[in-house]
C-alpha atoms as a PDB file:
ATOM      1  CA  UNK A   1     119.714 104.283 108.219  1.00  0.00           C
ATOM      2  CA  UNK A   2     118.501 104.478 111.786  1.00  0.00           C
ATOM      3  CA  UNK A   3     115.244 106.296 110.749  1.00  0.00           C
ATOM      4  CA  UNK A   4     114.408 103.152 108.612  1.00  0.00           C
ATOM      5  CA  UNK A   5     115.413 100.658 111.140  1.00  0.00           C
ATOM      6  CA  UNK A   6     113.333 102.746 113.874  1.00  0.00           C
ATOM      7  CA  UNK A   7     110.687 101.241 112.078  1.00  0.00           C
ATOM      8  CA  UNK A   8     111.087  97.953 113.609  1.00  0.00           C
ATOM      9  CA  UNK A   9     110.666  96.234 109.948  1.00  0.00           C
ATOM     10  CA  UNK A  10     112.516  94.395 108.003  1.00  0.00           C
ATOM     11  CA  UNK A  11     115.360  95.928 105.776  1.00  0.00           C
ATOM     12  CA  UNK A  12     114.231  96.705 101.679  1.00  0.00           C
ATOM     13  CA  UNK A  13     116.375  97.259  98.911  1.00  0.00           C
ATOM     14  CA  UNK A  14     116.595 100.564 100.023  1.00  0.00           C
ATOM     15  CA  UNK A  15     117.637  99.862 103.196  1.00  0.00           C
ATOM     16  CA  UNK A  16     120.762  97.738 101.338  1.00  0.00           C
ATOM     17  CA  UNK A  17     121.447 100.296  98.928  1.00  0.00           C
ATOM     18  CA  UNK A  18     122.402 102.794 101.726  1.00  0.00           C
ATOM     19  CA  UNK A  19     124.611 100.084 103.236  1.00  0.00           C
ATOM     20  CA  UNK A  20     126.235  99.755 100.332  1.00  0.00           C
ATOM     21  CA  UNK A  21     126.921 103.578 100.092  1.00  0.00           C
ATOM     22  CA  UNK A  22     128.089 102.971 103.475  1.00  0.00           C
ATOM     23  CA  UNK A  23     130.954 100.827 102.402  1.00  0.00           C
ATOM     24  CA  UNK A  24     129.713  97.463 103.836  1.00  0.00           C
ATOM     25  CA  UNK A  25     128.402  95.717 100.742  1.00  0.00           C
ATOM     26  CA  UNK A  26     130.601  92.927 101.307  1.00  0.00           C
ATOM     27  CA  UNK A  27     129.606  92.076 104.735  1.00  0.00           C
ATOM     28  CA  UNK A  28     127.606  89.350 105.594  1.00  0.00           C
ATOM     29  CA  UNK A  29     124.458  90.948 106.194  1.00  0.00           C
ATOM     30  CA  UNK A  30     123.836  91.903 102.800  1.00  0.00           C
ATOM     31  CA  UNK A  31     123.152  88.161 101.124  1.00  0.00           C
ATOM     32  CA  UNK A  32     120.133  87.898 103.570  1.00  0.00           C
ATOM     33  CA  UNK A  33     118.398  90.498 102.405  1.00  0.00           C
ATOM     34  CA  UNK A  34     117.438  88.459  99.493  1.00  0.00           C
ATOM     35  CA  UNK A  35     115.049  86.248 101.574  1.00  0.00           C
ATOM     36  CA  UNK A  36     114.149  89.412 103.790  1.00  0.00           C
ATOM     37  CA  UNK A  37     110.563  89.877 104.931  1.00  0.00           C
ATOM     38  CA  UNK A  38     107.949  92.565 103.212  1.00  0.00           C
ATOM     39  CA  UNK A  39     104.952  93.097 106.374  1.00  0.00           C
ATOM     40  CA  UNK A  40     106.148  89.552 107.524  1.00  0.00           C
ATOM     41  CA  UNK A  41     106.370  88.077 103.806  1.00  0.00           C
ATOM     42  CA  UNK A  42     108.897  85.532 102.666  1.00  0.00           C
ATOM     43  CA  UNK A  43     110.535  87.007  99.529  1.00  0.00           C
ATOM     44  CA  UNK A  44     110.944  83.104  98.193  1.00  0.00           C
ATOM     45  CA  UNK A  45     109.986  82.387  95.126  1.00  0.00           C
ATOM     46  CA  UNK A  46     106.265  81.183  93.974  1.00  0.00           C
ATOM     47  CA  UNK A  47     103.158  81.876  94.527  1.00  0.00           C
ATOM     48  CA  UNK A  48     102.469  82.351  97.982  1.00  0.00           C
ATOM     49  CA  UNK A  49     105.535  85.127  98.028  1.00  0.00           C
ATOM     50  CA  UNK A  50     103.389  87.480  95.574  1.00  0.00           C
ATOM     51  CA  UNK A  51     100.462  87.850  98.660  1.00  0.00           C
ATOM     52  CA  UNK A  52     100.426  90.760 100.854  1.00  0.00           C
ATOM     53  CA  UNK A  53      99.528  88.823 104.796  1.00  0.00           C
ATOM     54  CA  UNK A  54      98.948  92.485 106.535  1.00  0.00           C
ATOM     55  CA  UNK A  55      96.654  94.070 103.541  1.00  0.00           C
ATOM     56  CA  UNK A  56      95.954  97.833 104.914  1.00  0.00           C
ATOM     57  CA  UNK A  57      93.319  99.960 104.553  1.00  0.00           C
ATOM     58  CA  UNK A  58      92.837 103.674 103.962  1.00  0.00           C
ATOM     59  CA  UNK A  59      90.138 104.619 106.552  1.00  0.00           C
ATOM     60  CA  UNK A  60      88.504 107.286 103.890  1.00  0.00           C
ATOM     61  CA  UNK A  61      87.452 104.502 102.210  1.00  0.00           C
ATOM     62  CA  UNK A  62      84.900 104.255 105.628  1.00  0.00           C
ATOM     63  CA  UNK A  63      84.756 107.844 106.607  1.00  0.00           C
ATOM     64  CA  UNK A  64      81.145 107.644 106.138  1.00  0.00           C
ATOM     65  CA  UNK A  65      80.770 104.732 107.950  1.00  0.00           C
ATOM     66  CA  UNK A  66      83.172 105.532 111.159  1.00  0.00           C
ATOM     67  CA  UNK A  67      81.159 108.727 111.553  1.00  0.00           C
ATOM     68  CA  UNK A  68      78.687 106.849 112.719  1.00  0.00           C
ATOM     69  CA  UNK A  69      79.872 104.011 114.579  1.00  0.00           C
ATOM     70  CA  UNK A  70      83.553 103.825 115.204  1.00  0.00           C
ATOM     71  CA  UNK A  71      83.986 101.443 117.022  1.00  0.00           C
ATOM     72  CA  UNK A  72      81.305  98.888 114.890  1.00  0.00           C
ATOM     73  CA  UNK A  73      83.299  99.947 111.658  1.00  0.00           C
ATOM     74  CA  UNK A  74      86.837  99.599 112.629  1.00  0.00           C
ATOM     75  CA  UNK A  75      85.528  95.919 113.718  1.00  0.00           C
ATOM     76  CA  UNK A  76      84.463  95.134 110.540  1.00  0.00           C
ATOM     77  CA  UNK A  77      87.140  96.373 108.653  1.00  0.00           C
ATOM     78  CA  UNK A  78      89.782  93.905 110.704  1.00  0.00           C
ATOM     79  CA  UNK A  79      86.918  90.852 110.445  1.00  0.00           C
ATOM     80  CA  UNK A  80      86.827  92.106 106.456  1.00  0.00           C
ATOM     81  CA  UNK A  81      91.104  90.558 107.306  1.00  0.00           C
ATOM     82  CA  UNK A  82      92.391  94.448 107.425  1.00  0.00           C
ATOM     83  CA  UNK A  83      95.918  94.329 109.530  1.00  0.00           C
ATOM     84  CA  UNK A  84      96.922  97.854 108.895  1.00  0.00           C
ATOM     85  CA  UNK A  85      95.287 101.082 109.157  1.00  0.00           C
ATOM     86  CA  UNK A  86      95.864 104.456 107.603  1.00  0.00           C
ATOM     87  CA  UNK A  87      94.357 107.294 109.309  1.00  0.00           C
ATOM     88  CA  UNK A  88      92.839 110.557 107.605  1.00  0.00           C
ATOM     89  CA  UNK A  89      90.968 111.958 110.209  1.00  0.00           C
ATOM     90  CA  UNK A  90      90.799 110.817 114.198  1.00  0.00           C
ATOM     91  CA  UNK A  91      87.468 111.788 114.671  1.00  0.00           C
ATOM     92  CA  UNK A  92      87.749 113.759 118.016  1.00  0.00           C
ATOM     93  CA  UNK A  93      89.131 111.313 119.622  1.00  0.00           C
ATOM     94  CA  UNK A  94      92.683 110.846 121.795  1.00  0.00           C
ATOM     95  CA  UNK A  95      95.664 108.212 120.400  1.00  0.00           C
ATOM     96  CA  UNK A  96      95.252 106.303 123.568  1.00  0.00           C
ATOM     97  CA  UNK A  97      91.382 105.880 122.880  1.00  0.00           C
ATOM     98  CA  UNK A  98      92.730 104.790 119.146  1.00  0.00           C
ATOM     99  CA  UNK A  99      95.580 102.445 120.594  1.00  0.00           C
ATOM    100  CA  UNK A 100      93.040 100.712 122.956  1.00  0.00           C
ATOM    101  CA  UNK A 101      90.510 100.062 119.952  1.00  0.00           C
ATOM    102  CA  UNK A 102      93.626  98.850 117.555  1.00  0.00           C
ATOM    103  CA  UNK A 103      94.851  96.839 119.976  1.00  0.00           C
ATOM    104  CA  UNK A 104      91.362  95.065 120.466  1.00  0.00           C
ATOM    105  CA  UNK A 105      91.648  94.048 117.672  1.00  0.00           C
ATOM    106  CA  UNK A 106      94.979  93.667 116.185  1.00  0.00           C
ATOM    107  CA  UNK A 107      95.771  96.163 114.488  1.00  0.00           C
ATOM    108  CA  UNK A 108      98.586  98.458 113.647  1.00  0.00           C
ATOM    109  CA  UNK A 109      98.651 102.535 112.337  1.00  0.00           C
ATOM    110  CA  UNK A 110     101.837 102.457 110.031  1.00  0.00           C
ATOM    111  CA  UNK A 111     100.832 105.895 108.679  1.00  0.00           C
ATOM    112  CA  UNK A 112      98.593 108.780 108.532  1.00  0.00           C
ATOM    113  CA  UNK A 113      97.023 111.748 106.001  1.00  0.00           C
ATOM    114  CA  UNK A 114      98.048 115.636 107.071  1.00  0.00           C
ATOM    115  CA  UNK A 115      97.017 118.243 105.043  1.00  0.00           C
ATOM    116  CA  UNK A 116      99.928 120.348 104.319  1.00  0.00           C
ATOM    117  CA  UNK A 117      99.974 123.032 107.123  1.00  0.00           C
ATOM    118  CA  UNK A 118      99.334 126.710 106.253  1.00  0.00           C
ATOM    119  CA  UNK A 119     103.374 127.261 107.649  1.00  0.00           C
ATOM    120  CA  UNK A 120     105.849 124.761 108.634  1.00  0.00           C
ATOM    121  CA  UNK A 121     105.655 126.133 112.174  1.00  0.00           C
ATOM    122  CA  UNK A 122     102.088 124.140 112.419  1.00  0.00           C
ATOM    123  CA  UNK A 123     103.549 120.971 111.793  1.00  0.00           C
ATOM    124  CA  UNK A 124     104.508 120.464 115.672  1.00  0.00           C
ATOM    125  CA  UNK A 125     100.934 119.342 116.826  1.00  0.00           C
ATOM    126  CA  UNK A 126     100.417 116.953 113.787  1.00  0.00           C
ATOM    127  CA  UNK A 127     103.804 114.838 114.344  1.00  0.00           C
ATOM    128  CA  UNK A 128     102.777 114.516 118.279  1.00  0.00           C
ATOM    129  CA  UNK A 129     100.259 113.471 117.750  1.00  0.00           C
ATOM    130  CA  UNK A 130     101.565 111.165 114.735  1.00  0.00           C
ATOM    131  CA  UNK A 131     104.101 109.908 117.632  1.00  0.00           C
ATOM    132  CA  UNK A 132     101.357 109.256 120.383  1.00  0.00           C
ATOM    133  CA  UNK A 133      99.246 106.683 117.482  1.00  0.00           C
ATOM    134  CA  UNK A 134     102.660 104.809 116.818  1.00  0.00           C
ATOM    135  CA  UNK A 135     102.342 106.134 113.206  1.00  0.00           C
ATOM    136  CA  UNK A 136     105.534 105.604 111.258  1.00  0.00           C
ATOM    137  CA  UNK A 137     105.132 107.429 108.229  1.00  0.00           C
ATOM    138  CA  UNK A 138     103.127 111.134 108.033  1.00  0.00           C
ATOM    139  CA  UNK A 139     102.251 111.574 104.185  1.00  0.00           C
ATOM    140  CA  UNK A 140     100.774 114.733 102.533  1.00  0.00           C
ATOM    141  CA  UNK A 141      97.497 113.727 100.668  1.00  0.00           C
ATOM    142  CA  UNK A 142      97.313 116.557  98.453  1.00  0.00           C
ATOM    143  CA  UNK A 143      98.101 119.756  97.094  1.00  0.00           C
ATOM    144  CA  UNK A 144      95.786 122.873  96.769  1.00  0.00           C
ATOM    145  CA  UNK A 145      94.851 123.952  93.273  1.00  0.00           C
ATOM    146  CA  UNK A 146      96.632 127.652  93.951  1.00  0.00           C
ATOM    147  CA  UNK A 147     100.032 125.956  94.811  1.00  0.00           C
ATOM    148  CA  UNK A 148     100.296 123.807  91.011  1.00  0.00           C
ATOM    149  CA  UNK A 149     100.229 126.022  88.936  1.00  0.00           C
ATOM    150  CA  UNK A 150     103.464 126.842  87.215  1.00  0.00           C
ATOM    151  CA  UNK A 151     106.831 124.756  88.076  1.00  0.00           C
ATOM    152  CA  UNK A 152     108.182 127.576  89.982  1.00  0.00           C
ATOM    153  CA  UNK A 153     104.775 126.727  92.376  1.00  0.00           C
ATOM    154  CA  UNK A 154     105.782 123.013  92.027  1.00  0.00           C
ATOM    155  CA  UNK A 155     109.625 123.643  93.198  1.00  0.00           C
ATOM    156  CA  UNK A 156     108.172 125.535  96.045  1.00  0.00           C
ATOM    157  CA  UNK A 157     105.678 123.275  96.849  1.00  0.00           C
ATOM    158  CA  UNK A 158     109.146 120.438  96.935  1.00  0.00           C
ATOM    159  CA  UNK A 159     110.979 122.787  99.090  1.00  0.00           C
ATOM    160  CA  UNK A 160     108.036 122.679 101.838  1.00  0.00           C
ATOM    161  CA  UNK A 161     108.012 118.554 101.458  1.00  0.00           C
ATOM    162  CA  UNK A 162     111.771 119.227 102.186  1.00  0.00           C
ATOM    163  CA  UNK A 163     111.135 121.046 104.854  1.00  0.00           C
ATOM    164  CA  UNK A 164     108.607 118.896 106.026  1.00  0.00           C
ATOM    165  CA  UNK A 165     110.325 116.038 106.066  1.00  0.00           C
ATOM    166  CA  UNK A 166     113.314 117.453 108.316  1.00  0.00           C
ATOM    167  CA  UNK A 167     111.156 118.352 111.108  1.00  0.00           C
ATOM    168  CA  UNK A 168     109.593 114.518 110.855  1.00  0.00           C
ATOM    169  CA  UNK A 169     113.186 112.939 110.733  1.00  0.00           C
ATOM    170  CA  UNK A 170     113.624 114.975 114.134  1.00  0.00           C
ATOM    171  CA  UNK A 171     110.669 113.978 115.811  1.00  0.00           C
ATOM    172  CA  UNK A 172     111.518 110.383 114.649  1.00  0.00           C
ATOM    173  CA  UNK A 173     108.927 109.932 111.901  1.00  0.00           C
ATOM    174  CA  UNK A 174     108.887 109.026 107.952  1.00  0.00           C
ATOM    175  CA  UNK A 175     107.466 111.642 106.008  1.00  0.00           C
ATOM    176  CA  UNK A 176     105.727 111.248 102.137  1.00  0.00           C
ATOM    177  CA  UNK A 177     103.764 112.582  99.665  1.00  0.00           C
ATOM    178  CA  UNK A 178     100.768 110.436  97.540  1.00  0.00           C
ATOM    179  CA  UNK A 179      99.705 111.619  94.294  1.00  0.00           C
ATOM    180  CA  UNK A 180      96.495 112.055  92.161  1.00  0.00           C
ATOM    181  CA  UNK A 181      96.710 112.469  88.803  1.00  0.00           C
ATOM    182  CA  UNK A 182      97.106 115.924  88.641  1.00  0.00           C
ATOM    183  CA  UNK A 183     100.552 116.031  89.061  1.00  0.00           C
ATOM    184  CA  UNK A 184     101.323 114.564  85.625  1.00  0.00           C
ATOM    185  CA  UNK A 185      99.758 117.323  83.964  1.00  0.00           C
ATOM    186  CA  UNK A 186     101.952 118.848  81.464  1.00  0.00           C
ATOM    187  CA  UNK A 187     103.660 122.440  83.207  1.00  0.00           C
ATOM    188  CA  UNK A 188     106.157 124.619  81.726  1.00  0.00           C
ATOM    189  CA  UNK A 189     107.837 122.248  79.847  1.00  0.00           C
ATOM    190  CA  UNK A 190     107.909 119.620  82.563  1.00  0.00           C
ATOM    191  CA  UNK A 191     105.141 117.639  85.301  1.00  0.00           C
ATOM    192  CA  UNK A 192     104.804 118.306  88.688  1.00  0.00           C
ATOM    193  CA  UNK A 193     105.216 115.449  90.027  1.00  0.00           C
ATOM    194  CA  UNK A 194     108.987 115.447  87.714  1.00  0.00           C
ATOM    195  CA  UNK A 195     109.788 118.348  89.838  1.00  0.00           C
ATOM    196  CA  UNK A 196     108.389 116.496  93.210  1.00  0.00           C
ATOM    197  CA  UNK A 197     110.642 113.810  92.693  1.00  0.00           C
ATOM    198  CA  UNK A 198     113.698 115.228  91.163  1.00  0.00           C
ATOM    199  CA  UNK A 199     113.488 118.654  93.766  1.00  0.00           C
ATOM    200  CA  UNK A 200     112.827 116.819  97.122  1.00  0.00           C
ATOM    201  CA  UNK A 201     115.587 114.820  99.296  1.00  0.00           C
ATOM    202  CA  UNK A 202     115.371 111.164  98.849  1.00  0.00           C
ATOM    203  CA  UNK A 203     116.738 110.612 101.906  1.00  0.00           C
ATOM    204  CA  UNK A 204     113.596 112.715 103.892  1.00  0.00           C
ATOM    205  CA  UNK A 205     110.725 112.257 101.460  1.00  0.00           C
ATOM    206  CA  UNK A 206     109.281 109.354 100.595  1.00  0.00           C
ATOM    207  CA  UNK A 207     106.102 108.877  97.808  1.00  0.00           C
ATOM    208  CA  UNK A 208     103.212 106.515  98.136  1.00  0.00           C
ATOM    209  CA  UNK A 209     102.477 105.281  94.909  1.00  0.00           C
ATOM    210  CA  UNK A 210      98.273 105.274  94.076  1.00  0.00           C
ATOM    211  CA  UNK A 211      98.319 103.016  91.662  1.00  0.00           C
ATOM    212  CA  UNK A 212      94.914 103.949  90.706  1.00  0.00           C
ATOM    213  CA  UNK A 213      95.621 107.632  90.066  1.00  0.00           C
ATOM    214  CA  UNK A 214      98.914 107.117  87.533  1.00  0.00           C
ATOM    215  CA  UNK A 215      97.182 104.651  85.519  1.00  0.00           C
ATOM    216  CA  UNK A 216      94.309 107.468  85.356  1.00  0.00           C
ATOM    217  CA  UNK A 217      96.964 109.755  84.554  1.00  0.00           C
ATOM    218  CA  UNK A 218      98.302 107.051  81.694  1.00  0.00           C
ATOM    219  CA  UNK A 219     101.281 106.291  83.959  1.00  0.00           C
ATOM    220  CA  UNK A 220     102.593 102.562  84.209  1.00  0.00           C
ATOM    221  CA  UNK A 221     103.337 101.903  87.514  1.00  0.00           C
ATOM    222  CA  UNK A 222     105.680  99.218  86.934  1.00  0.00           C
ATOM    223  CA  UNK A 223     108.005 102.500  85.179  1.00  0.00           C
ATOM    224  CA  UNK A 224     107.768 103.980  88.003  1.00  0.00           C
ATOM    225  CA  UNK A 225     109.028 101.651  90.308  1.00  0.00           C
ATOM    226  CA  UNK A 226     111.799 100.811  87.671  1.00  0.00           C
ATOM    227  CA  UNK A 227     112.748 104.276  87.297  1.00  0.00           C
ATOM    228  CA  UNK A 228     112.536 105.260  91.388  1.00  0.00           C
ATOM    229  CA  UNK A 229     113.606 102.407  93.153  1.00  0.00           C
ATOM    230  CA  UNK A 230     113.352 103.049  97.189  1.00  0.00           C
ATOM    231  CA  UNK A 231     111.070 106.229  96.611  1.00  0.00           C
ATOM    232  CA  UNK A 232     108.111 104.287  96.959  1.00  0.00           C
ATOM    233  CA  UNK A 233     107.342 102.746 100.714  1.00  0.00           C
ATOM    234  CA  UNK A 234     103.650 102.771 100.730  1.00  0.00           C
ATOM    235  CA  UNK A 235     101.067 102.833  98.166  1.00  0.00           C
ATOM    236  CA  UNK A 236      97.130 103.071  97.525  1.00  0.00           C
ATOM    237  CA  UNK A 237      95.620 100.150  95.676  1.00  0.00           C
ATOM    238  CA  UNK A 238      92.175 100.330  94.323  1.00  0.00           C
ATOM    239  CA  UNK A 239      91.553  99.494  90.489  1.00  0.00           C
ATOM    240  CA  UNK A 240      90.725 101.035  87.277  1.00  0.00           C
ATOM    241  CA  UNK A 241      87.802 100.059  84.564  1.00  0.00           C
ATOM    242  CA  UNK A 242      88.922 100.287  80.581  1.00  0.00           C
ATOM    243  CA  UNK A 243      89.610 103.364  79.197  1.00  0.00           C
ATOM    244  CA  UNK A 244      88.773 106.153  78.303  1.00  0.00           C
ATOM    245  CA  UNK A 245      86.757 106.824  81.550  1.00  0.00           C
ATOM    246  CA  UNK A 246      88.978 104.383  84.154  1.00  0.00           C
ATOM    247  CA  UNK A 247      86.224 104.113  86.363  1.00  0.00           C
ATOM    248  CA  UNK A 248      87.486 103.628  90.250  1.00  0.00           C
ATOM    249  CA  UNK A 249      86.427 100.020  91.510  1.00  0.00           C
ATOM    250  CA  UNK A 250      87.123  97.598  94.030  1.00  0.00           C
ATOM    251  CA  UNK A 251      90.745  95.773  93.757  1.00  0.00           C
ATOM    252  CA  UNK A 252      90.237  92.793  91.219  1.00  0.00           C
ATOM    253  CA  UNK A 253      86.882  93.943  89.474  1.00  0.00           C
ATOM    254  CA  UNK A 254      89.129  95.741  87.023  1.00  0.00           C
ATOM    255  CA  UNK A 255      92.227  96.221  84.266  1.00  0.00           C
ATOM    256  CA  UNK A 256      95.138  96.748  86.657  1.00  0.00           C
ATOM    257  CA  UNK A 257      97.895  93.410  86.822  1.00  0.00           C
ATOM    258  CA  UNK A 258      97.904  93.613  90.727  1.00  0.00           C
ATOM    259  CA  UNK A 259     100.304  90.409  90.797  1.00  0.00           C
ATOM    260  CA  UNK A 260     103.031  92.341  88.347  1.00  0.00           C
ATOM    261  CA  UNK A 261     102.855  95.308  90.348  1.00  0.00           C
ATOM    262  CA  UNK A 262     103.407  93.589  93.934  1.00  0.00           C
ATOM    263  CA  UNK A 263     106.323  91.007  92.369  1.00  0.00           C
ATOM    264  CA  UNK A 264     108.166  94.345  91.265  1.00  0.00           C
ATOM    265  CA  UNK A 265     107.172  96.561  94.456  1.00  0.00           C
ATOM    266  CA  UNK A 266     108.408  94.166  96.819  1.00  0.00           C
ATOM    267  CA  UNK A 267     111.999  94.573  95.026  1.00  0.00           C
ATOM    268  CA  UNK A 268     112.035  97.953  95.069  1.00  0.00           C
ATOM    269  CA  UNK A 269     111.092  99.111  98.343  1.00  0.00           C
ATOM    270  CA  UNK A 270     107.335  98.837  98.900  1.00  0.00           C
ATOM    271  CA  UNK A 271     106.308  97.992 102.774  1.00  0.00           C
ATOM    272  CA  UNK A 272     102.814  99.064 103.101  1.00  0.00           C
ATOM    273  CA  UNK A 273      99.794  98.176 100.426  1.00  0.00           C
ATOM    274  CA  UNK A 274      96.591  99.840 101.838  1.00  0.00           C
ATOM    275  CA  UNK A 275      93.524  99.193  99.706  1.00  0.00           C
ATOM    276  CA  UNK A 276      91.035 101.912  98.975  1.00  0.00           C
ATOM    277  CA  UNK A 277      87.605 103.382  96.730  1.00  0.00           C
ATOM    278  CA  UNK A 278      87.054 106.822  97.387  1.00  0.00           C
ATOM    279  CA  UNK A 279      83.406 106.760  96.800  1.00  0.00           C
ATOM    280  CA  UNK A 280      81.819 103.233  97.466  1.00  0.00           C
ATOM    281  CA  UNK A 281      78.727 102.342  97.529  1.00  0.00           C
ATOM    282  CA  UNK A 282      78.720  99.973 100.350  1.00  0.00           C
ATOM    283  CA  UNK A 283      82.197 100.546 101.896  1.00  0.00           C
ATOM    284  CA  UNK A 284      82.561  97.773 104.188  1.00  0.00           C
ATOM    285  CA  UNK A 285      81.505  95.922 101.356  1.00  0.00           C
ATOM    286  CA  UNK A 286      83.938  97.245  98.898  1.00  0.00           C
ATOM    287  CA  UNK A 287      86.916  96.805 102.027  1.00  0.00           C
ATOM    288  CA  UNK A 288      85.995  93.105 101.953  1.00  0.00           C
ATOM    289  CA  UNK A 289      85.847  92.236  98.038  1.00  0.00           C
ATOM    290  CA  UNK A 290      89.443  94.284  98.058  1.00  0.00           C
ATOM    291  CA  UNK A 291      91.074  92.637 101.344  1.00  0.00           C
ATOM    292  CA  UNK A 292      90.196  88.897  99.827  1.00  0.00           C
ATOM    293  CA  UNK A 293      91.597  90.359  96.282  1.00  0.00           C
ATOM    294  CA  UNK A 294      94.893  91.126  98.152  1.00  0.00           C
ATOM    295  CA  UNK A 295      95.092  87.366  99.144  1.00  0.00           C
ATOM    296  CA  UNK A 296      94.967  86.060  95.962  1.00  0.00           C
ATOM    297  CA  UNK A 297      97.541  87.659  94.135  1.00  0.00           C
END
């Protein structure tokens, strides 16, 4: 409970379910979760409570971009009306360089991509530095071919997540893992990303949902949510063409029903939506189409 309130946000479902566990269901802090804030959103009714206010941004979206002007791209991203950044790479440079920048121009670092380390014993230097950029969550962006490919690589893979995620709760961070497709893959019987959720501690690990990547995978995110309620604290938005190919486009050129998805992700846990295109043509472009797309929902 502390770890989640360390993150000086408002309480989620989640947040009440564990108070529940806790015995206190009946005191009067529960009712008021109802009308609760998401990223400083009224959970009233209507239209104006289905709009994300701080709409994030995955900075691979602008890797290109930030490698060759920082400081000119991170400006346009918050004039694109980016509040929230998630990092992937810091580009050489220190967290108090990063801070300064953010704080020119109001912005905040709720989370950040780390590979996962070779041995649990390298995680030290990623979570200082993870403390030092006022990150909340660190969230493992991927999984190497060699390490997927039976379950029994899938349950070990969990058990390092596991692992992960207790040396993150110690050093006062959220840890999570965000998917591709390839994790609902058929494997012995089962998927990986079954085994992710059903093997890991939902108390350590959480998952950020890209909703692009399980509607590639012919996942409906809305099941997920439904089915793992409080899992889910950040997710990837970005949308998909019509099948079969499910092109990767900017949020609101495509199939995907943003508005469902946000209605049911704000009552299941969901803090942080960070847009995102992997390959765009004209990135800051594609950050601004997506960031007005968020406001419109």
């Amino acid at each position: 409970m502390l770890k989640r309130m360390n993150d000086r946000e408002a309480l989620t479902r989640r947040d009440a379910l564990r108070l529940m566990a806790a015995g206190i269901a009946g005191s009067a802090l529960l009712p008021s979760l109802a009308g609760a804030s998401v990223n400083g959103e009224s959970r009233e009714s209507g239209p104006r409570a289905r709009r994300i206010e701080r709409v994030g941004l995955q900075l691979y979206t602008v890797r290109r971009a930030l490698g060759k002007d920082l400081e000119g791209t991170i400006a346009a991203v918050a004039a694109a009306g980016v509040r929230e950044l998630e990092f992937a790479s810091y580009y050489n440079k220190k967290a108090a360089w990063w801070r300064a920048l953010m704080g020119k121009h109001g912005l905040t670092t709720p989370a950040t991509h780390i590979g996962l380390p070779r041995t649990d014993a390298e995680w030290a230097p990623h979570f200082a530095m993870a403390k030092e950029m006022e990150h909340n969550w660190v969230i493992v962006p991927w999984l190497d071919a060699g390490m997927r490919k039976t379950a029994d690589d899938w349950k070990r893979a969990a058990d390092r997540l596991n692992a992960g995620a207790a040396m993150a709760e110690a050093a006062g961070l959220n840890f999570g893992y965000h998917n591709h497709d390839f994790e609902f893959a058929p494997v012995d019987g089962t998927t990986g990303y079954e085994i992710l959720m059903t093997r890991t501690d939902p108390k350590l690990v959480d998952f950020e949902l890209d909703i692009y990547w399980a509607v590639k995978a012919g996942q409906d995110p809305l099941a997920m949510m439904e089915r793992w309620p409080g899992r889910y604290t950040c997710c990837h938005v970005k949308d998909a063409g019509p099948p079969p190919d499910r092109a990767m486009l900017d949020v609101g050129a495509g199939t995907i029903d943003f508005a469902k998805i946000i209605e049911k992700g704000r009552t299941t846990g969901l803090r942080h939506w960070f847009i995102e295109h992997d390959n765009p043509t004209d990135p800051i472009a594609s950050v601004r189409a997506s960031a007005l797309a968020m406001t419109q929902f």
